[in-house]
PDB file of N, CA and C in Angstrom:
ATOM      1  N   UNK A   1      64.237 -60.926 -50.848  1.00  0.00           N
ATOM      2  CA  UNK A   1      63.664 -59.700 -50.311  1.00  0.00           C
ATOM      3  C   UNK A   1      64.781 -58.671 -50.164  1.00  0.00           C
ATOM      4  N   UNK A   2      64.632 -57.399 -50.901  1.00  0.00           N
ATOM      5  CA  UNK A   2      65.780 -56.593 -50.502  1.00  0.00           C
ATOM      6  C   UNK A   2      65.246 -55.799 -49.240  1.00  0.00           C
ATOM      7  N   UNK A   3      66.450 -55.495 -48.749  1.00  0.00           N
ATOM      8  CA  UNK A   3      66.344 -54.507 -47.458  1.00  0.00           C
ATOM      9  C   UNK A   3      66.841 -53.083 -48.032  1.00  0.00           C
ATOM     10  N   UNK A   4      66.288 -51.963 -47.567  1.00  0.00           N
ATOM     11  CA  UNK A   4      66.139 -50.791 -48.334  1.00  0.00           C
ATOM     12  C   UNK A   4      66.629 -49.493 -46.884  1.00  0.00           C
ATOM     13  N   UNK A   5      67.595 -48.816 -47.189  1.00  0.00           N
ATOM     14  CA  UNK A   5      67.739 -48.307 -46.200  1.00  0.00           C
ATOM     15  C   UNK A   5      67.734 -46.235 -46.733  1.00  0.00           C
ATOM     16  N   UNK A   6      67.689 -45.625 -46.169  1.00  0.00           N
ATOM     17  CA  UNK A   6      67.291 -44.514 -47.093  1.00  0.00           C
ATOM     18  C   UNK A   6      67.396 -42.952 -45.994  1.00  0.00           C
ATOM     19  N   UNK A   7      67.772 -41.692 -45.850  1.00  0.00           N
ATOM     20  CA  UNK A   7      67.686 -40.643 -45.383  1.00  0.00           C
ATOM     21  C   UNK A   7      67.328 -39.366 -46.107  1.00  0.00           C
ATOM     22  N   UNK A   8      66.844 -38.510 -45.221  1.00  0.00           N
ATOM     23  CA  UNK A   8      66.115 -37.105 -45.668  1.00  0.00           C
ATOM     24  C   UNK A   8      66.135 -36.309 -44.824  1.00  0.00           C
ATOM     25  N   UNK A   9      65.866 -35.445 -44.788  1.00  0.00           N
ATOM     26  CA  UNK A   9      66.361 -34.459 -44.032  1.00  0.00           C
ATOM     27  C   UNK A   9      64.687 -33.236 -43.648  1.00  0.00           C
ATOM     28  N   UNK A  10      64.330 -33.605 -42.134  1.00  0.00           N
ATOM     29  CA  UNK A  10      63.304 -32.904 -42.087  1.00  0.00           C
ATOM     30  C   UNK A  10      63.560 -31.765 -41.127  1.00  0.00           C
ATOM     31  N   UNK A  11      63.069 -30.465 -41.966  1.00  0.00           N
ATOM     32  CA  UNK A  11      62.836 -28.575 -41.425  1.00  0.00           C
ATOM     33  C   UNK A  11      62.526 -29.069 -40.171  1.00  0.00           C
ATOM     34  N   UNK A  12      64.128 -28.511 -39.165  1.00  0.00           N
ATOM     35  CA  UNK A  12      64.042 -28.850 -37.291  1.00  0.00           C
ATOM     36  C   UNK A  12      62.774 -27.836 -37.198  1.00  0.00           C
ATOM     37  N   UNK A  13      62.139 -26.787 -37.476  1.00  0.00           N
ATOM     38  CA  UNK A  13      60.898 -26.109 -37.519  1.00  0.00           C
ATOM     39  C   UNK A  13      59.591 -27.260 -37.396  1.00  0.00           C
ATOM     40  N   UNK A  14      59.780 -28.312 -38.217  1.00  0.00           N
ATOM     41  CA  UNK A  14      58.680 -29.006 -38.595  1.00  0.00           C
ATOM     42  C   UNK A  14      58.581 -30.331 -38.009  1.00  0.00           C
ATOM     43  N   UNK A  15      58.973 -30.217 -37.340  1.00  0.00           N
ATOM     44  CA  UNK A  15      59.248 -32.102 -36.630  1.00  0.00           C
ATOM     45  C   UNK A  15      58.200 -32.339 -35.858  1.00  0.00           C
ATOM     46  N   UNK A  16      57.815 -31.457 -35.293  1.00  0.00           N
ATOM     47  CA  UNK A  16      56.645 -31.846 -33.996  1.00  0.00           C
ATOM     48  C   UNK A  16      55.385 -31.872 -35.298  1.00  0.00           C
ATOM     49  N   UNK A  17      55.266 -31.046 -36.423  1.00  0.00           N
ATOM     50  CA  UNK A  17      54.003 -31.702 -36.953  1.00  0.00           C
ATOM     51  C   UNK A  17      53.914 -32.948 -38.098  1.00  0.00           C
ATOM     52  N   UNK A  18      55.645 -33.009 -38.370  1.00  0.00           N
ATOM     53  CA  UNK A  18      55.905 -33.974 -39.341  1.00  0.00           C
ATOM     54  C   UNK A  18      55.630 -35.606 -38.448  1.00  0.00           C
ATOM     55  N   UNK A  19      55.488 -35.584 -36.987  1.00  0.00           N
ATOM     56  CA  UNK A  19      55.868 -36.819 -36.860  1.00  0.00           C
ATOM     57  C   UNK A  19      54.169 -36.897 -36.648  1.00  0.00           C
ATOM     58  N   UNK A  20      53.408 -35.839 -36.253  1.00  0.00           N
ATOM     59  CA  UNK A  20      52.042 -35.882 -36.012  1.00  0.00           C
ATOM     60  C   UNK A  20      51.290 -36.272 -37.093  1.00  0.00           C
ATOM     61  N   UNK A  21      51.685 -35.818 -38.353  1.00  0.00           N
ATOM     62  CA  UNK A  21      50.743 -36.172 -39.656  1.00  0.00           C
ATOM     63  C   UNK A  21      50.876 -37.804 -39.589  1.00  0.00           C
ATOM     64  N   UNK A  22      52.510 -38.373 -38.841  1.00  0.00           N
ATOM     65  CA  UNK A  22      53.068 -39.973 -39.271  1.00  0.00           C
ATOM     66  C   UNK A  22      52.004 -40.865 -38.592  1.00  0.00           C
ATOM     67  N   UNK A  23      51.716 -39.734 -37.572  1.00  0.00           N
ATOM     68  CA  UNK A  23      50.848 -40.921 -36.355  1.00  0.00           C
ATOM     69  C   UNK A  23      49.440 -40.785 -36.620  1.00  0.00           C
ATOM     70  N   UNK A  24      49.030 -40.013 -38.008  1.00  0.00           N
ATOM     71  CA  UNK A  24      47.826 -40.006 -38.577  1.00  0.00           C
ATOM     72  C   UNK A  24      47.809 -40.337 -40.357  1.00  0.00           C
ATOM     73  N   UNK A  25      48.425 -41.081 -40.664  1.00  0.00           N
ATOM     74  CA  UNK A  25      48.960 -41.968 -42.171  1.00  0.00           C
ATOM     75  C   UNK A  25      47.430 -41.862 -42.391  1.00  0.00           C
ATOM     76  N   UNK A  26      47.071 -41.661 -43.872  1.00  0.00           N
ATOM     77  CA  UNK A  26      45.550 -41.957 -44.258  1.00  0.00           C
ATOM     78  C   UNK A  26      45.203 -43.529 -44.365  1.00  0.00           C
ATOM     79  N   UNK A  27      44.234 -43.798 -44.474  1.00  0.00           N
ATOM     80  CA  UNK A  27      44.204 -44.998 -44.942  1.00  0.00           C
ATOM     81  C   UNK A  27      44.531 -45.658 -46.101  1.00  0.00           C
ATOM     82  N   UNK A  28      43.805 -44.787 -46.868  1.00  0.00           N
ATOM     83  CA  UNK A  28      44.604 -45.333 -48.274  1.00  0.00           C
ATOM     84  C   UNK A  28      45.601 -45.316 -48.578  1.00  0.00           C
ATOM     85  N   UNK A  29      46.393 -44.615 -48.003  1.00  0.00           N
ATOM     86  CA  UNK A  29      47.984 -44.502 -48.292  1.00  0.00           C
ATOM     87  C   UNK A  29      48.821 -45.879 -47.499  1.00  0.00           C
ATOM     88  N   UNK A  30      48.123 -45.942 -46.387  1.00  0.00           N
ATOM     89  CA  UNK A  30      48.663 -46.999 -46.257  1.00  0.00           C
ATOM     90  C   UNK A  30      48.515 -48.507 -46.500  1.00  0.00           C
ATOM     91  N   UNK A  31      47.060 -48.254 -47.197  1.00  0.00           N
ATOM     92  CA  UNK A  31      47.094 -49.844 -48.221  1.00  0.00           C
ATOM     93  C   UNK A  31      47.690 -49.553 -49.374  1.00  0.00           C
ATOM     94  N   UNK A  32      48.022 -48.306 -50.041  1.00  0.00           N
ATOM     95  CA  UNK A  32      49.121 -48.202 -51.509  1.00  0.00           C
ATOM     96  C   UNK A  32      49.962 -48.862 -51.059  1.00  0.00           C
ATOM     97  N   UNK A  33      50.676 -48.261 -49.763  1.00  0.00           N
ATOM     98  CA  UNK A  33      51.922 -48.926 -49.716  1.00  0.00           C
ATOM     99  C   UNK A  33      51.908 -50.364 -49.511  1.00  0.00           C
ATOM    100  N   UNK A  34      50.826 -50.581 -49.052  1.00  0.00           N
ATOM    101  CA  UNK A  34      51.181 -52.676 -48.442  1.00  0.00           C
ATOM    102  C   UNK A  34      50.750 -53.104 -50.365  1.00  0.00           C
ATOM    103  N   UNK A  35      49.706 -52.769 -50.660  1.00  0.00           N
ATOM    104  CA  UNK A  35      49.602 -53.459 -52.051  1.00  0.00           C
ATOM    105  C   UNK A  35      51.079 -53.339 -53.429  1.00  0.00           C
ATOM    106  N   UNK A  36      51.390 -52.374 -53.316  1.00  0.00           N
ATOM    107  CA  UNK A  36      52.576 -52.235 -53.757  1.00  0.00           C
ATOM    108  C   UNK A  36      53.939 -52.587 -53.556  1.00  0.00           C
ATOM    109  N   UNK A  37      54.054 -53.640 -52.183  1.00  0.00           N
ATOM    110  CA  UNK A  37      55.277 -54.044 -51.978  1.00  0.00           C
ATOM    111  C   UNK A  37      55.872 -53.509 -50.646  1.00  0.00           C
ATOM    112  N   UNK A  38      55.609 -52.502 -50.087  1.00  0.00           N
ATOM    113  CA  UNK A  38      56.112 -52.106 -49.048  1.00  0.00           C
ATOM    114  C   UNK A  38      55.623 -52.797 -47.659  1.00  0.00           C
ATOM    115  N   UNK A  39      57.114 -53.209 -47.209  1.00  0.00           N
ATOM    116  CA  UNK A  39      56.585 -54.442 -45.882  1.00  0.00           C
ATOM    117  C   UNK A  39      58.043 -53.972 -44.745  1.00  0.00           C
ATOM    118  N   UNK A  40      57.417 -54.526 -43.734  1.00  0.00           N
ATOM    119  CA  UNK A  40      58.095 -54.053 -42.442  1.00  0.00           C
ATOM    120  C   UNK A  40      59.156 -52.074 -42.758  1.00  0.00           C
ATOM    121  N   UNK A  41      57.839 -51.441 -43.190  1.00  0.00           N
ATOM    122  CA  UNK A  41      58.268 -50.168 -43.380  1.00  0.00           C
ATOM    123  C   UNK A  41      58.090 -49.452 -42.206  1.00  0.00           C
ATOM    124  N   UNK A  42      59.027 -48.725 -41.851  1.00  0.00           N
ATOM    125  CA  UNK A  42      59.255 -48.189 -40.538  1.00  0.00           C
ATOM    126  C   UNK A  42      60.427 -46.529 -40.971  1.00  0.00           C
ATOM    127  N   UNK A  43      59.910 -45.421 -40.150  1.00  0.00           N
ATOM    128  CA  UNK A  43      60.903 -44.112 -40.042  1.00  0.00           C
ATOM    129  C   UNK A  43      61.065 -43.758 -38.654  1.00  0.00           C
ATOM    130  N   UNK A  44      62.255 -43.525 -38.755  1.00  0.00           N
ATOM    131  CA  UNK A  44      63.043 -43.306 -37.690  1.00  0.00           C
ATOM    132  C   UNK A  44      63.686 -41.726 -37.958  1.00  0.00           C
ATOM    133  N   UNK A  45      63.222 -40.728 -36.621  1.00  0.00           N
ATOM    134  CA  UNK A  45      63.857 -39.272 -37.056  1.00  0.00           C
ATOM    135  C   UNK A  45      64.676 -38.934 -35.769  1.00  0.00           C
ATOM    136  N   UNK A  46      65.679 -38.401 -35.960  1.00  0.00           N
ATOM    137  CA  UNK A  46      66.458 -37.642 -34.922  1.00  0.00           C
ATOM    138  C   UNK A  46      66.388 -36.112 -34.720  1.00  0.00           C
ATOM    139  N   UNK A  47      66.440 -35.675 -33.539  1.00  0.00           N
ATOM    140  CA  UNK A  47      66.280 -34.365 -33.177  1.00  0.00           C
ATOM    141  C   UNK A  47      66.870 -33.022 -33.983  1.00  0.00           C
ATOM    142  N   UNK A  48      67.852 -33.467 -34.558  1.00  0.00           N
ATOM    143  CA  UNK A  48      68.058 -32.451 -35.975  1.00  0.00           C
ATOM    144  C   UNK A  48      67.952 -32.616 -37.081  1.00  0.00           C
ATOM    145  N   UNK A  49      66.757 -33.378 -37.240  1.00  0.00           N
ATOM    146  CA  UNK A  49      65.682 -33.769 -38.233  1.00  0.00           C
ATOM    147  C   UNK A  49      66.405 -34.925 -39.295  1.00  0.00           C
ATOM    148  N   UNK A  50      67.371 -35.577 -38.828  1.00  0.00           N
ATOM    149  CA  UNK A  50      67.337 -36.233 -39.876  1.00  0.00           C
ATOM    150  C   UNK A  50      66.428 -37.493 -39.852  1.00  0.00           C
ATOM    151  N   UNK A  51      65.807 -38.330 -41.033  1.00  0.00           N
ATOM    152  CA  UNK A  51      65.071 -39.182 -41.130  1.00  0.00           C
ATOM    153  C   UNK A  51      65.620 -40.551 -42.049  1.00  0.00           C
ATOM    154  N   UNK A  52      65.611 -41.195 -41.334  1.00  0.00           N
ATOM    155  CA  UNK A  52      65.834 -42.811 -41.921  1.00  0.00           C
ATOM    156  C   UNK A  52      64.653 -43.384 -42.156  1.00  0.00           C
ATOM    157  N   UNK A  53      64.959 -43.653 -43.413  1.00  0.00           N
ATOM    158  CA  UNK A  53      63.395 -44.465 -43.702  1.00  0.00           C
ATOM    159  C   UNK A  53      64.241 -46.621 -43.867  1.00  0.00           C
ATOM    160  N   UNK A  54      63.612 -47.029 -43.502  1.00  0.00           N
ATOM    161  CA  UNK A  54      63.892 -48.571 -43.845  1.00  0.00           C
ATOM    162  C   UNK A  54      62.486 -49.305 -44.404  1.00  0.00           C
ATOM    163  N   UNK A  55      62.632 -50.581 -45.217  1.00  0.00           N
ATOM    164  CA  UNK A  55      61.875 -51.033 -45.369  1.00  0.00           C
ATOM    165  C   UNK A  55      62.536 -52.623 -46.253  1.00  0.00           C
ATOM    166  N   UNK A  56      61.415 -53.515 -46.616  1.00  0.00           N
ATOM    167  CA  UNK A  56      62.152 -54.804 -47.211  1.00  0.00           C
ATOM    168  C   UNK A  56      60.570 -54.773 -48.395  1.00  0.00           C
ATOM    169  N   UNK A  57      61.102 -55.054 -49.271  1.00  0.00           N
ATOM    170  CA  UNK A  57      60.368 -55.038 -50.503  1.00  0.00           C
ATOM    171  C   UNK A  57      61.089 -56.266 -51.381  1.00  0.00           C
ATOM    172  N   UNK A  58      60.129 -57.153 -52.512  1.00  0.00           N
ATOM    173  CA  UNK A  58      60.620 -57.616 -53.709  1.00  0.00           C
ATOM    174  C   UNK A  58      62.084 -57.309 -54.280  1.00  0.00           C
ATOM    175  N   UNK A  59      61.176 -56.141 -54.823  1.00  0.00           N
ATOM    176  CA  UNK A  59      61.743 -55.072 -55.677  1.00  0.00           C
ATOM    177  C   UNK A  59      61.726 -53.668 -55.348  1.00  0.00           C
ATOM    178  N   UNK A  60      62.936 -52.956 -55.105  1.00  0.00           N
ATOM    179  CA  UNK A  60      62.489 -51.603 -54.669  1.00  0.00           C
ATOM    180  C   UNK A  60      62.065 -50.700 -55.809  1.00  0.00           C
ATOM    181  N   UNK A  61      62.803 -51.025 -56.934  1.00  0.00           N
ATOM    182  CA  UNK A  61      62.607 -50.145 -57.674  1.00  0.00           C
ATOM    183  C   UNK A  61      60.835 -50.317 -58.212  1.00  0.00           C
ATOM    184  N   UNK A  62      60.332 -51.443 -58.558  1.00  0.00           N
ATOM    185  CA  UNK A  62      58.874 -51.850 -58.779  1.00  0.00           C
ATOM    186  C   UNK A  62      58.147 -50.887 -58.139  1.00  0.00           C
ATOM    187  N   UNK A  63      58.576 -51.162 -56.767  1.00  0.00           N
ATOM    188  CA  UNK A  63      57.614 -50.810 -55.786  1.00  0.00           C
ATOM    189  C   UNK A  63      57.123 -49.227 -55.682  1.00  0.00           C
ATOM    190  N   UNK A  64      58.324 -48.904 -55.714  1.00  0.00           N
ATOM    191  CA  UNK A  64      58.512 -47.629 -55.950  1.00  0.00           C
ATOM    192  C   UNK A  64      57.913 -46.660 -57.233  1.00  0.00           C
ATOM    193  N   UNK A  65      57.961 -47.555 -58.591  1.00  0.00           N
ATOM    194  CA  UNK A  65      57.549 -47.083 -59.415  1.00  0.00           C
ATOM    195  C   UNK A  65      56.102 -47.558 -59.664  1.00  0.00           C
ATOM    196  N   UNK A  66      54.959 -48.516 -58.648  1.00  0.00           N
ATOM    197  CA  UNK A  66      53.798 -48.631 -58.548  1.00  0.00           C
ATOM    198  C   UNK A  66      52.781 -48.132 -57.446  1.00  0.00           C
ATOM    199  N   UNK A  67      54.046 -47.304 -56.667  1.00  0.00           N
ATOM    200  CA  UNK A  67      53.145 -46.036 -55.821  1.00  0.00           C
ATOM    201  C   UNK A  67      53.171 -45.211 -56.545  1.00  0.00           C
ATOM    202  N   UNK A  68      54.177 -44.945 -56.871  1.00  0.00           N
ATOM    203  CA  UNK A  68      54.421 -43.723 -57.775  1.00  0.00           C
ATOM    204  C   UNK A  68      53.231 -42.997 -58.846  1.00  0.00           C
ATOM    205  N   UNK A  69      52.357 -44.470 -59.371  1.00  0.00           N
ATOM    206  CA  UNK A  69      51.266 -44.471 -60.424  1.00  0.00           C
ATOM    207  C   UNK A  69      49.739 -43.974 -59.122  1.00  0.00           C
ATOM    208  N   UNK A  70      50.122 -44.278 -57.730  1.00  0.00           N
ATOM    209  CA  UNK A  70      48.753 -43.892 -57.164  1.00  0.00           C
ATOM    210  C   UNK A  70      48.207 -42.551 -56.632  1.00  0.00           C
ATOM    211  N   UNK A  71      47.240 -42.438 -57.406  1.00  0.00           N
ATOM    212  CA  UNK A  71      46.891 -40.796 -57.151  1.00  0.00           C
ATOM    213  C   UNK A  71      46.675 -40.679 -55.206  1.00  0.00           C
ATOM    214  N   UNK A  72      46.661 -41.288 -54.155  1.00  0.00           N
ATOM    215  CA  UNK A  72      46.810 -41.043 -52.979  1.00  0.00           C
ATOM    216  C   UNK A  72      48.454 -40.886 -52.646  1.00  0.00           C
ATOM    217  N   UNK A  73      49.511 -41.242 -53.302  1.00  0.00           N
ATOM    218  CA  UNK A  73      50.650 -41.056 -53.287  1.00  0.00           C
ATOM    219  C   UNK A  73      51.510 -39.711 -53.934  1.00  0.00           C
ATOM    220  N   UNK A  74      50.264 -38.924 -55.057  1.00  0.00           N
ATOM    221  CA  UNK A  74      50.853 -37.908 -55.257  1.00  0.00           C
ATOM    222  C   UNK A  74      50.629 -36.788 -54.401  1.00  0.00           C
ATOM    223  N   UNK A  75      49.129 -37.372 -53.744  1.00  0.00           N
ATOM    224  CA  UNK A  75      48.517 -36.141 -52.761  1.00  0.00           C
ATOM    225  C   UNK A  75      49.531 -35.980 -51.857  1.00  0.00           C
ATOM    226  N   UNK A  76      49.642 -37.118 -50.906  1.00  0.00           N
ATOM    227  CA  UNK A  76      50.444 -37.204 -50.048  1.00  0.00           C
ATOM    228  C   UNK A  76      52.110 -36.942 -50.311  1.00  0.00           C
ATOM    229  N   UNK A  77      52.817 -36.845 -51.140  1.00  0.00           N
ATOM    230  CA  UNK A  77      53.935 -36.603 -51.247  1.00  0.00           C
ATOM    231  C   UNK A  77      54.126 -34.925 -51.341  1.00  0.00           C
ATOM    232  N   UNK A  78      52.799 -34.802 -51.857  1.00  0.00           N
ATOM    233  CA  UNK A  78      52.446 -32.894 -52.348  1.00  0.00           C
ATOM    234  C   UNK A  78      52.279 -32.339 -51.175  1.00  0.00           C
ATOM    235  N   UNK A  79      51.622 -33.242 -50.190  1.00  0.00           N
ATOM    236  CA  UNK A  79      51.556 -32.405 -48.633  1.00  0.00           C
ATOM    237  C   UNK A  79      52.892 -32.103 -47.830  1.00  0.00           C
ATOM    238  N   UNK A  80      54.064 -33.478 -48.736  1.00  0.00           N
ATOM    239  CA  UNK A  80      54.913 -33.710 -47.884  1.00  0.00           C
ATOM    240  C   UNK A  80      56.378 -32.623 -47.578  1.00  0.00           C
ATOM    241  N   UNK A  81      56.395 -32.222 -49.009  1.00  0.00           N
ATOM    242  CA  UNK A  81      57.331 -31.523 -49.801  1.00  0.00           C
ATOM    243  C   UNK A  81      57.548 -30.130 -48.714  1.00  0.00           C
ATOM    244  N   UNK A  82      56.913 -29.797 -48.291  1.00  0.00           N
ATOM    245  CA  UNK A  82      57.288 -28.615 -47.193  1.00  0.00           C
ATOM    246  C   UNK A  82      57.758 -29.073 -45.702  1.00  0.00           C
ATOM    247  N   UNK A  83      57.828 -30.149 -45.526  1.00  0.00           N
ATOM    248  CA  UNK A  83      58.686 -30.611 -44.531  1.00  0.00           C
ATOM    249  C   UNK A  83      60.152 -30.836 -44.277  1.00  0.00           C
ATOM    250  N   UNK A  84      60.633 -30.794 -45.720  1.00  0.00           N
ATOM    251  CA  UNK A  84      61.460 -31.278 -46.147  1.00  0.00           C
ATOM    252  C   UNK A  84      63.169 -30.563 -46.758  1.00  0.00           C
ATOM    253  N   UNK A  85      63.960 -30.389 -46.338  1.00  0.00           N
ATOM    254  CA  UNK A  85      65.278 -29.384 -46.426  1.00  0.00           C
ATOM    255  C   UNK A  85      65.856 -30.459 -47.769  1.00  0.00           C
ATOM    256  N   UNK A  86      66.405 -29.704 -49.061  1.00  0.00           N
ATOM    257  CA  UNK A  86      67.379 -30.225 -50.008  1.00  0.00           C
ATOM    258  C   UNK A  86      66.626 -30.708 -50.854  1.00  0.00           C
ATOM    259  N   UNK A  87      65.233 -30.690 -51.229  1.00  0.00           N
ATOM    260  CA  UNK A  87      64.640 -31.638 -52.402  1.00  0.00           C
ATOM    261  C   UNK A  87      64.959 -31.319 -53.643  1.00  0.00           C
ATOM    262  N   UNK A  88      65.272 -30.256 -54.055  1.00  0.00           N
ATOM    263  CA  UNK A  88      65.756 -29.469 -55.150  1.00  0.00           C
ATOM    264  C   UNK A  88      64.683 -29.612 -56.341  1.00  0.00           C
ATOM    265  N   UNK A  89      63.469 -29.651 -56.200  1.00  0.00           N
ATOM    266  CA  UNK A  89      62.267 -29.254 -56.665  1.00  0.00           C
ATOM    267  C   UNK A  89      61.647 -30.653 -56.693  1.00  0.00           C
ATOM    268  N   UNK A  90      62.373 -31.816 -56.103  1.00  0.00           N
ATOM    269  CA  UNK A  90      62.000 -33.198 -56.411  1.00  0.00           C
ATOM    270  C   UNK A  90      60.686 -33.342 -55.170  1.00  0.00           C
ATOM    271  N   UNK A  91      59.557 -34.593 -55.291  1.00  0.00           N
ATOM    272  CA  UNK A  91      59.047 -34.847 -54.332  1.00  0.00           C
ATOM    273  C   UNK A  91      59.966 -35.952 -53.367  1.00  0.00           C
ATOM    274  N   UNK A  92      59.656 -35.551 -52.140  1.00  0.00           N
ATOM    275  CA  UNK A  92      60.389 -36.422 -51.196  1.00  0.00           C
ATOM    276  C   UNK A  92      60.561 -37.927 -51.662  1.00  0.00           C
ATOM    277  N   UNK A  93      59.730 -38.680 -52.236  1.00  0.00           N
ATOM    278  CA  UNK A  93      59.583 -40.052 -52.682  1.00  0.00           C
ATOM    279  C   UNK A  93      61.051 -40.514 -53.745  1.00  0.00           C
ATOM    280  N   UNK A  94      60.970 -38.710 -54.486  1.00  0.00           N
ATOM    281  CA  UNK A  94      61.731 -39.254 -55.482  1.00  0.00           C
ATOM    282  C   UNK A  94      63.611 -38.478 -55.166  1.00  0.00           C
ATOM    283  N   UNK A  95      63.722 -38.411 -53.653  1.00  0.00           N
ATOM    284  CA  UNK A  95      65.272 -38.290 -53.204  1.00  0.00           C
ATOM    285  C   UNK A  95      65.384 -39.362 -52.436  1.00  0.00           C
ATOM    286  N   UNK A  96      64.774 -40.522 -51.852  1.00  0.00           N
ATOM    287  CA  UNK A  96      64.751 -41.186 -51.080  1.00  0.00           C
ATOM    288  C   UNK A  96      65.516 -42.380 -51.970  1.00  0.00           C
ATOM    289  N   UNK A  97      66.754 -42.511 -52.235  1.00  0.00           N
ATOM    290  CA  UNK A  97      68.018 -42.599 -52.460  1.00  0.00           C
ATOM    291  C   UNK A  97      68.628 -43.924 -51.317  1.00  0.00           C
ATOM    292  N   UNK A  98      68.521 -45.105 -52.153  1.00  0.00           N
ATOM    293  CA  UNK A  98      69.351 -46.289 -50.978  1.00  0.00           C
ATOM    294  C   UNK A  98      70.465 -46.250 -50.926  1.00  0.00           C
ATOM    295  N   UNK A  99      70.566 -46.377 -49.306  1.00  0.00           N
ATOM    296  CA  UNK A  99      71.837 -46.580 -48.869  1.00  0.00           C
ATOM    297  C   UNK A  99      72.267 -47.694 -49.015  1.00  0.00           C
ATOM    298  N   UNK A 100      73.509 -48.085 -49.727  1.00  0.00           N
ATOM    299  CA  UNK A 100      74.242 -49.449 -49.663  1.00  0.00           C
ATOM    300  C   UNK A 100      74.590 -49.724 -48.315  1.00  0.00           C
ATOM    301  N   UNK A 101      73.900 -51.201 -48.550  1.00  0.00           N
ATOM    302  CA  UNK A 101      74.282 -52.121 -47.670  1.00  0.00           C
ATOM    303  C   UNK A 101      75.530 -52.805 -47.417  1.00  0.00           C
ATOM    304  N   UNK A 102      75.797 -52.651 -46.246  1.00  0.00           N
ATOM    305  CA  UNK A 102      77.550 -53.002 -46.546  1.00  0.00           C
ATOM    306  C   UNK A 102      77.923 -54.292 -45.592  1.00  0.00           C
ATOM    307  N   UNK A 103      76.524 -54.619 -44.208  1.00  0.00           N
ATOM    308  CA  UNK A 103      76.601 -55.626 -43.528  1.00  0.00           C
ATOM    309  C   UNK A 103      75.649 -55.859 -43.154  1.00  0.00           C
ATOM    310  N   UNK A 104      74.895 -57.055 -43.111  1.00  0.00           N
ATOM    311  CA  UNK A 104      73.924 -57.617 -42.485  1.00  0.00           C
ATOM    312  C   UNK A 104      74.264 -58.984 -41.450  1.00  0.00           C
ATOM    313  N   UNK A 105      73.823 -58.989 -40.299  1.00  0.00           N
ATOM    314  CA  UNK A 105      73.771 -59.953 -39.533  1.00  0.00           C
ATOM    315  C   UNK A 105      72.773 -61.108 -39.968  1.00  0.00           C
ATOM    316  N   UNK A 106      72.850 -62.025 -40.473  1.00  0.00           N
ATOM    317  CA  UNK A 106      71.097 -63.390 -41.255  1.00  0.00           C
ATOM    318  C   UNK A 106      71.214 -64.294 -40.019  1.00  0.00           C
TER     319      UNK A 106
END
């Protein structure tokens, strides 16, 4: 199982509705993600918006590239894209960039 660790950077403007949309995930979006591999997925944001995303998957890259195919994943990434500082025309999904792992406690 890899462990997947990842940051982004969310508009300090937008935090109070970015974390509100989090605490209203659609449904389908969030069975894309469990059918596709995404498990103990969890975001974590700090007050000057930065965002850690973690998660443990198979395969990240799979996983990644079989949301990628679900039309509830393009909606939702299309909503997402204005939350978001540095994407450089990318959708958020596709800067979310792993951080090497450099220590784990097993």
């Amino acid at each position: 199982m890899e462990r997947v660790c990842f940051i982004l950077k969310v508009k300090q403007e937008r935090l109070a509705e970015y974390k509100k949309r989090h605490r209203e995930v659609w449904a389908d979006m969030l069975q894309a993600l469990r059918e596709t591999g995404w498990h103990n997925y969890s975001l974590f944001l700090r007050d000057d918006g930065l965002l850690i995303g973690y998660l443990e998957t198979p395969n990240y890259k799979e996983a990644q590239a079989q949301l990628a195919k679900r039309e509830v994943n393009l909606r939702w990434q299309r909503d997402m894209v204005p939350f978001f500082e540095d994407l450089g025309g990318r959708r958020p999904d596709e800067q979310s960039v792993p951080l090497e792992e450099i220590f784990h406690l097993d």
